[in-house]
C-alpha atoms as a PDB file:
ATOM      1  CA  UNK A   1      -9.761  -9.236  13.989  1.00  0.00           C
ATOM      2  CA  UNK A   2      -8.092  -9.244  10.499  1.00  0.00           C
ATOM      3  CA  UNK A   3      -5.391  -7.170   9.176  1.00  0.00           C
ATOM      4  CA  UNK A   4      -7.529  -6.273   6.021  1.00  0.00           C
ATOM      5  CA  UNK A   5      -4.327  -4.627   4.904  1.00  0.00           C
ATOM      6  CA  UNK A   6      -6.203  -5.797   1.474  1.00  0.00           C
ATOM      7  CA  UNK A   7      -8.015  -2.626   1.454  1.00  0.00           C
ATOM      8  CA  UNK A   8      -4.827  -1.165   2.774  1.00  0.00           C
ATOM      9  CA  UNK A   9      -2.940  -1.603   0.154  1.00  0.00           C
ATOM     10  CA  UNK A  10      -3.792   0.515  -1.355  1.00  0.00           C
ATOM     11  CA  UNK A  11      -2.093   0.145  -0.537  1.00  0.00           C
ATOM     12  CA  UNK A  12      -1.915   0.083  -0.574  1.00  0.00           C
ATOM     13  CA  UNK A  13       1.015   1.326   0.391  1.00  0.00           C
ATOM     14  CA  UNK A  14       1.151   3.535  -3.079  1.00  0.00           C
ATOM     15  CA  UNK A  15       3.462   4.640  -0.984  1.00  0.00           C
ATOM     16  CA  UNK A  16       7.023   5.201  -1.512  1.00  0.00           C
ATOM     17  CA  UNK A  17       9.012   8.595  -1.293  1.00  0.00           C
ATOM     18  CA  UNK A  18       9.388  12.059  -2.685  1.00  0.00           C
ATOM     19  CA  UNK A  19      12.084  12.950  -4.839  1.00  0.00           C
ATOM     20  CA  UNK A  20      15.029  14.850  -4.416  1.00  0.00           C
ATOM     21  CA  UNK A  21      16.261  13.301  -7.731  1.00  0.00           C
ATOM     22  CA  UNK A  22      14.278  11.878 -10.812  1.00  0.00           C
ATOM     23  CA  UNK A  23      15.605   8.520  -9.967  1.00  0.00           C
ATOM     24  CA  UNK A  24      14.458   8.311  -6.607  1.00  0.00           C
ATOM     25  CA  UNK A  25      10.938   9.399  -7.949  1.00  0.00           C
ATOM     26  CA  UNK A  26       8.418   6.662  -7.239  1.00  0.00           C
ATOM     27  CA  UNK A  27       6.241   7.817  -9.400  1.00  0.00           C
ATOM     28  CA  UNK A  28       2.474   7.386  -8.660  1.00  0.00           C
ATOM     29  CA  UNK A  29       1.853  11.000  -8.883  1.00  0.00           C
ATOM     30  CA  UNK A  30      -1.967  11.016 -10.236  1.00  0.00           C
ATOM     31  CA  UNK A  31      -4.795   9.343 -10.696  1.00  0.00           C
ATOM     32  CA  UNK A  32      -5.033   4.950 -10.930  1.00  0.00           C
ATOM     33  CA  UNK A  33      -7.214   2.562 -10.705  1.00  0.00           C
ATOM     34  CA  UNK A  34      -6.267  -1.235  -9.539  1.00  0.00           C
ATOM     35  CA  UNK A  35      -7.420  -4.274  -9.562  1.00  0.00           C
ATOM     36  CA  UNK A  36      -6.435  -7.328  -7.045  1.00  0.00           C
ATOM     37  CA  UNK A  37      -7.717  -9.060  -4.044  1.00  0.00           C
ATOM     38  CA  UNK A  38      -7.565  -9.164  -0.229  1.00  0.00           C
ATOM     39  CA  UNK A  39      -7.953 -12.052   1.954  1.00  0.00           C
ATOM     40  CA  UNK A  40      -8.663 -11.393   6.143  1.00  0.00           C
ATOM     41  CA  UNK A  41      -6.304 -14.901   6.914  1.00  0.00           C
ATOM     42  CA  UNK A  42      -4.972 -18.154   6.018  1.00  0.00           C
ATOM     43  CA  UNK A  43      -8.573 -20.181   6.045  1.00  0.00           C
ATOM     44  CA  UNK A  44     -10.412 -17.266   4.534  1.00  0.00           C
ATOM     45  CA  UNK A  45     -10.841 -17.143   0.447  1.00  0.00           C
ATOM     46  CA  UNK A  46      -9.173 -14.273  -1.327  1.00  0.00           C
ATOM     47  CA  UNK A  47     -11.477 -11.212  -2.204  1.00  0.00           C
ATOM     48  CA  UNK A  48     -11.595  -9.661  -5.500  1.00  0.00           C
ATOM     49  CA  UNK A  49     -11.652  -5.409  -5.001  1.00  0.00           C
ATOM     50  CA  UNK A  50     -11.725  -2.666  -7.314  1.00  0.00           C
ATOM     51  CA  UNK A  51      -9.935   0.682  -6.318  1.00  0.00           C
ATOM     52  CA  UNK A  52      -8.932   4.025  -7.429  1.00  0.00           C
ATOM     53  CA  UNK A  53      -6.404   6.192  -5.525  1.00  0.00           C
ATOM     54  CA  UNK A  54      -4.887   9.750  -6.185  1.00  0.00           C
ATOM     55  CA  UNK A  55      -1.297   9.836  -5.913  1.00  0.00           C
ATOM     56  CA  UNK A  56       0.836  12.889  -4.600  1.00  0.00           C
ATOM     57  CA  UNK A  57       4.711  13.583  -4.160  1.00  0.00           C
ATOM     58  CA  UNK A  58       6.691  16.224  -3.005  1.00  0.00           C
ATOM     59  CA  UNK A  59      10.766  16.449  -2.470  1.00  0.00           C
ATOM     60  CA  UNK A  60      10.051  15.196   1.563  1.00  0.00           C
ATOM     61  CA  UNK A  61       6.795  13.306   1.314  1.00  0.00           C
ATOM     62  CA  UNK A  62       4.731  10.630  -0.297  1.00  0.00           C
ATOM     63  CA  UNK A  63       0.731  10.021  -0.417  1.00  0.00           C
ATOM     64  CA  UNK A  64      -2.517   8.534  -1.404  1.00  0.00           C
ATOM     65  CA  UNK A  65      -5.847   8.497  -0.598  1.00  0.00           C
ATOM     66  CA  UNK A  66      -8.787   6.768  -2.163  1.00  0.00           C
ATOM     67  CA  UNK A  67     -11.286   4.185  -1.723  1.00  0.00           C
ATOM     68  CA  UNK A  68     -11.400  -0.019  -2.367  1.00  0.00           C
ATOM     69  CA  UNK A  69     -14.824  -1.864  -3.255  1.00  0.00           C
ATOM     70  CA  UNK A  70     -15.604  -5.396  -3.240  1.00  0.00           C
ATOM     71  CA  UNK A  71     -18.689  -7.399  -4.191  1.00  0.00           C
ATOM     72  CA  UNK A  72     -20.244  -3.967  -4.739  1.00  0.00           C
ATOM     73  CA  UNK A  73     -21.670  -3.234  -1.543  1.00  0.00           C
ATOM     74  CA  UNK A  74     -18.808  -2.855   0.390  1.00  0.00           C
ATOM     75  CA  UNK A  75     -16.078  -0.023   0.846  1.00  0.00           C
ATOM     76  CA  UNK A  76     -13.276   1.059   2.188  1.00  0.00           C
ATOM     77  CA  UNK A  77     -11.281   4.582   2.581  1.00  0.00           C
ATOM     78  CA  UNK A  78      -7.328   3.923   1.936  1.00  0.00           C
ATOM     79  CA  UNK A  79      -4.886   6.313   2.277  1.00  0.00           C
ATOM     80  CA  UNK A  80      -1.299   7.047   3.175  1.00  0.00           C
ATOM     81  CA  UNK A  81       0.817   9.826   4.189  1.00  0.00           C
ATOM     82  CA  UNK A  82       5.114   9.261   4.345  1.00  0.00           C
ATOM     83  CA  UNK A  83       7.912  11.680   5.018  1.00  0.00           C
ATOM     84  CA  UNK A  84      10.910  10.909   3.838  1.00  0.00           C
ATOM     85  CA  UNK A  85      14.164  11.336   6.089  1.00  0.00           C
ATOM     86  CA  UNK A  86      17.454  10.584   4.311  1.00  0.00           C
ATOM     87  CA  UNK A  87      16.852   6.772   2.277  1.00  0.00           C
ATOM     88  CA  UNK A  88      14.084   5.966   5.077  1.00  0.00           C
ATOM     89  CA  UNK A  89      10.296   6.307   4.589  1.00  0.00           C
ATOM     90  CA  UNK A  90       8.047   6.715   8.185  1.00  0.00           C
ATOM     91  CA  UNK A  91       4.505   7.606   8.213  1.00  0.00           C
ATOM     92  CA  UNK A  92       0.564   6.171   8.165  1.00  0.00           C
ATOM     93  CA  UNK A  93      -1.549   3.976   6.727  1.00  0.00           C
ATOM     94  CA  UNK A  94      -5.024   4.643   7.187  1.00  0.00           C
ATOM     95  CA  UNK A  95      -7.110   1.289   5.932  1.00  0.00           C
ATOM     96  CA  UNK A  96      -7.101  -1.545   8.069  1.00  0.00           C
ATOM     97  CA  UNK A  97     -10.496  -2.725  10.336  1.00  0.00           C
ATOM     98  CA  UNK A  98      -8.122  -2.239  13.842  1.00  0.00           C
ATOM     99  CA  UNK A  99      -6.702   0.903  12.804  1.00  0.00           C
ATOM    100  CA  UNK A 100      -4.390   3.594  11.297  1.00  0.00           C
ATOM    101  CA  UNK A 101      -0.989   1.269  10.693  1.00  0.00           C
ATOM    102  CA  UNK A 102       2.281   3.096  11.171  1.00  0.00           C
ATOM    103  CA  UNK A 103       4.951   2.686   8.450  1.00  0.00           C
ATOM    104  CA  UNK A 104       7.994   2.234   8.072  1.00  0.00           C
ATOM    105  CA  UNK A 105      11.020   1.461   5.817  1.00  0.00           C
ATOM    106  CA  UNK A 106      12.420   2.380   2.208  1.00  0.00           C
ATOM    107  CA  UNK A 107      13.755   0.971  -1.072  1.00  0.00           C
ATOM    108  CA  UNK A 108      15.082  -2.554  -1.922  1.00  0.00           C
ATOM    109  CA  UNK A 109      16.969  -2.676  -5.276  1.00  0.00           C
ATOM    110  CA  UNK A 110      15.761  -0.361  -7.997  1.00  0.00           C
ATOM    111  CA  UNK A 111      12.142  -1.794  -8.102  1.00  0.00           C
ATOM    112  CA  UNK A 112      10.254  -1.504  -5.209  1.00  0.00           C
ATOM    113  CA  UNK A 113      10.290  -0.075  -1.901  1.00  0.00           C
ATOM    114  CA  UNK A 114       9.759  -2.666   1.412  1.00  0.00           C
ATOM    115  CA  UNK A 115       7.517  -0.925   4.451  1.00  0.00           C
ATOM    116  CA  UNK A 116       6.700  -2.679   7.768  1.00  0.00           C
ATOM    117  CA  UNK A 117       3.405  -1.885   9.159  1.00  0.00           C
ATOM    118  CA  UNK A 118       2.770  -1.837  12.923  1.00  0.00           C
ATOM    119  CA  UNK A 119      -0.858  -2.155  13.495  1.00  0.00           C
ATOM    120  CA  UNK A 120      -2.191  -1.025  16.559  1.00  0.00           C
ATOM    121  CA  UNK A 121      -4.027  -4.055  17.600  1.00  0.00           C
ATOM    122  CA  UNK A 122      -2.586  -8.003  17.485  1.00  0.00           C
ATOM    123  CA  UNK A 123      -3.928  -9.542  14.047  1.00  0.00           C
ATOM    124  CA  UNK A 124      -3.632 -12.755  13.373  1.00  0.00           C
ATOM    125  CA  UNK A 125      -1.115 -13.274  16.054  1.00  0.00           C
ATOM    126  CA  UNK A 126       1.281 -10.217  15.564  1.00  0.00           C
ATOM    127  CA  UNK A 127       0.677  -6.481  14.713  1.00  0.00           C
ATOM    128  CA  UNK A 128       2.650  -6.573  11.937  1.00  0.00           C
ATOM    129  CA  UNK A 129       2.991  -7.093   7.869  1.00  0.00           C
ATOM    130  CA  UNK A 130       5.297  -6.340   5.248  1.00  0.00           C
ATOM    131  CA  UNK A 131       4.038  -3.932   2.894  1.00  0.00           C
ATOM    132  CA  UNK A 132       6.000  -4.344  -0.797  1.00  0.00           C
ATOM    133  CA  UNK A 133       5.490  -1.146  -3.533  1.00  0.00           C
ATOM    134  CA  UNK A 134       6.973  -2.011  -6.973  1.00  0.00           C
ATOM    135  CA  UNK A 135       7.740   1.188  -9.092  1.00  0.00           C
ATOM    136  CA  UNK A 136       5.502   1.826 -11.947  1.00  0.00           C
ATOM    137  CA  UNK A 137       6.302   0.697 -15.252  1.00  0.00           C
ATOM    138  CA  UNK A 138       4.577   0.938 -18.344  1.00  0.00           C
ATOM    139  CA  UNK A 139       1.814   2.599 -16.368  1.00  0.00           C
ATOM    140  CA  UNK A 140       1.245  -0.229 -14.124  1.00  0.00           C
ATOM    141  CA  UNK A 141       2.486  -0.987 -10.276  1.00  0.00           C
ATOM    142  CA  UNK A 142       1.766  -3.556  -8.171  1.00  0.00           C
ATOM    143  CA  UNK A 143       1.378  -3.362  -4.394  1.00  0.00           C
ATOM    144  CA  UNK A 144       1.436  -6.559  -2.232  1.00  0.00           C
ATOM    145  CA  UNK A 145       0.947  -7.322   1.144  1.00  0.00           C
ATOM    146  CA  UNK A 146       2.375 -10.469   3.372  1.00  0.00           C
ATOM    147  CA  UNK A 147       1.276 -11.423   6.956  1.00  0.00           C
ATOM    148  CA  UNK A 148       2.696 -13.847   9.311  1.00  0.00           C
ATOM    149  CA  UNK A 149      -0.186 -16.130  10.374  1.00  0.00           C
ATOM    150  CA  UNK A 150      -0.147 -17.662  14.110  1.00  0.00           C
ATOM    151  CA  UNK A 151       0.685 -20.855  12.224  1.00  0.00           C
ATOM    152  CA  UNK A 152       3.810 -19.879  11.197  1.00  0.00           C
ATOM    153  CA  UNK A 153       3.002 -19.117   7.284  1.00  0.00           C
ATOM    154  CA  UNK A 154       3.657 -16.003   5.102  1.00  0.00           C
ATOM    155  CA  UNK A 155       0.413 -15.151   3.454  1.00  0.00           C
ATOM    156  CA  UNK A 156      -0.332 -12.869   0.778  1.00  0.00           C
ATOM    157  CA  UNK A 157      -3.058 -11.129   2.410  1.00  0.00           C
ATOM    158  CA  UNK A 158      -3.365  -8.242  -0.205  1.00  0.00           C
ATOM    159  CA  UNK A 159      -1.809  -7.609  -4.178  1.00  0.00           C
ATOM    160  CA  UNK A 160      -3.105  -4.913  -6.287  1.00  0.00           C
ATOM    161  CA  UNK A 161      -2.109  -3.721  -9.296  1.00  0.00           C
ATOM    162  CA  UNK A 162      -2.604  -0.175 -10.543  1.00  0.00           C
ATOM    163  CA  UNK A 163      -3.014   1.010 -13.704  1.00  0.00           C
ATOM    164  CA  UNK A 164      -3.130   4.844 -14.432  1.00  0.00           C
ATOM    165  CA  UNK A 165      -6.236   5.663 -15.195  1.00  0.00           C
ATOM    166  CA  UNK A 166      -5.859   9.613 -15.813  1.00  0.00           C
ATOM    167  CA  UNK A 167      -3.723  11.738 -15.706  1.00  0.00           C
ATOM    168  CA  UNK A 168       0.029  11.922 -14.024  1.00  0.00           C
ATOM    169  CA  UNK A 169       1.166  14.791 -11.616  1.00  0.00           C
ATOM    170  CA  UNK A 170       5.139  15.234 -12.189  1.00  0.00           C
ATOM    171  CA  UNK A 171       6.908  15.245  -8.669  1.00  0.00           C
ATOM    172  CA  UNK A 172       6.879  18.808  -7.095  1.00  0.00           C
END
């Protein structure tokens, strides 16, 4: 089995908190499409996807949900739901082959926000990943995920980067 957190990403993790001030705003509010690739483990070649998600924030949560295509004839459903409670981000990540991922975590720095995911099966010789959400800029984020192989190795096993593609929803 594979963390295909790839199609997660979406991540894709799109994924970091509601505002209680405009500087803790994350910002994906709206529509965006990325572009990026996935790749199941270490001896597997990197995927190229296509995806489109639909951003939502709120003072106390966080969300996505939208769909990842590669080679054209496949497709996956990605979505994510977090609450926020105090600096800390918990909630799901629905995406991955083995199941809906639980996250958890919150910003690092000004730029991004860091989530663990806790899969509900072993992939890859843990269930878990590091999901990493950099704040838009110029219209663009990135999401990127990182999975400990049995080996011992950090592999990027998902990065996507977003571009808004219509139009933004200011934080509620």
């Amino acid at each position: 089995m594979l963390k295909n957190v790839a199609f997660a990403c979406l991540a894709t993790v799109v994924l970091t908190a509601p505002v209680l001030a405009a500087e803790d705003s994350v910002g994906i509010g709206g529509e965006w499409k990325g572009t990026g690739f996935v790749q199941k483990d270490e001896k597997s070649k990197p995927m190229q996807v296509n995806c489109t998600i639909e951003g939502t924030e709120s003072a106390d949560r966080i969300g996505f949900d939208g769909e990842c295509r590669a080679m054209l004839i496949m497709k996956r459903a990605i979505g994510a739901d977090l609450t926020r409670n105090g600096d800390q981000y918990s909630g799901t990540y629905v995406g991955s082959n083995v199941g809906v991922a639980e996250l958890q975590g919150g910003p690092e720095g000004p730029d991004s926000f860091v989530l663990t995911m806790t899969f509900p099966k072993e992939v890859n010789g843990d269930d878990k990943a590091t999901m990493t959400i950099e704040r838009p800029r110029d219209g663009k984020f990135t999401i990127t995920t990182v999975d400990r192989m049995t080996s011992g190795d950090d592999v990027t096993t998902s990065q996507i980067t977003f571009e808004r593609s219509g139009r933004a929803v200011a934080s509620e």
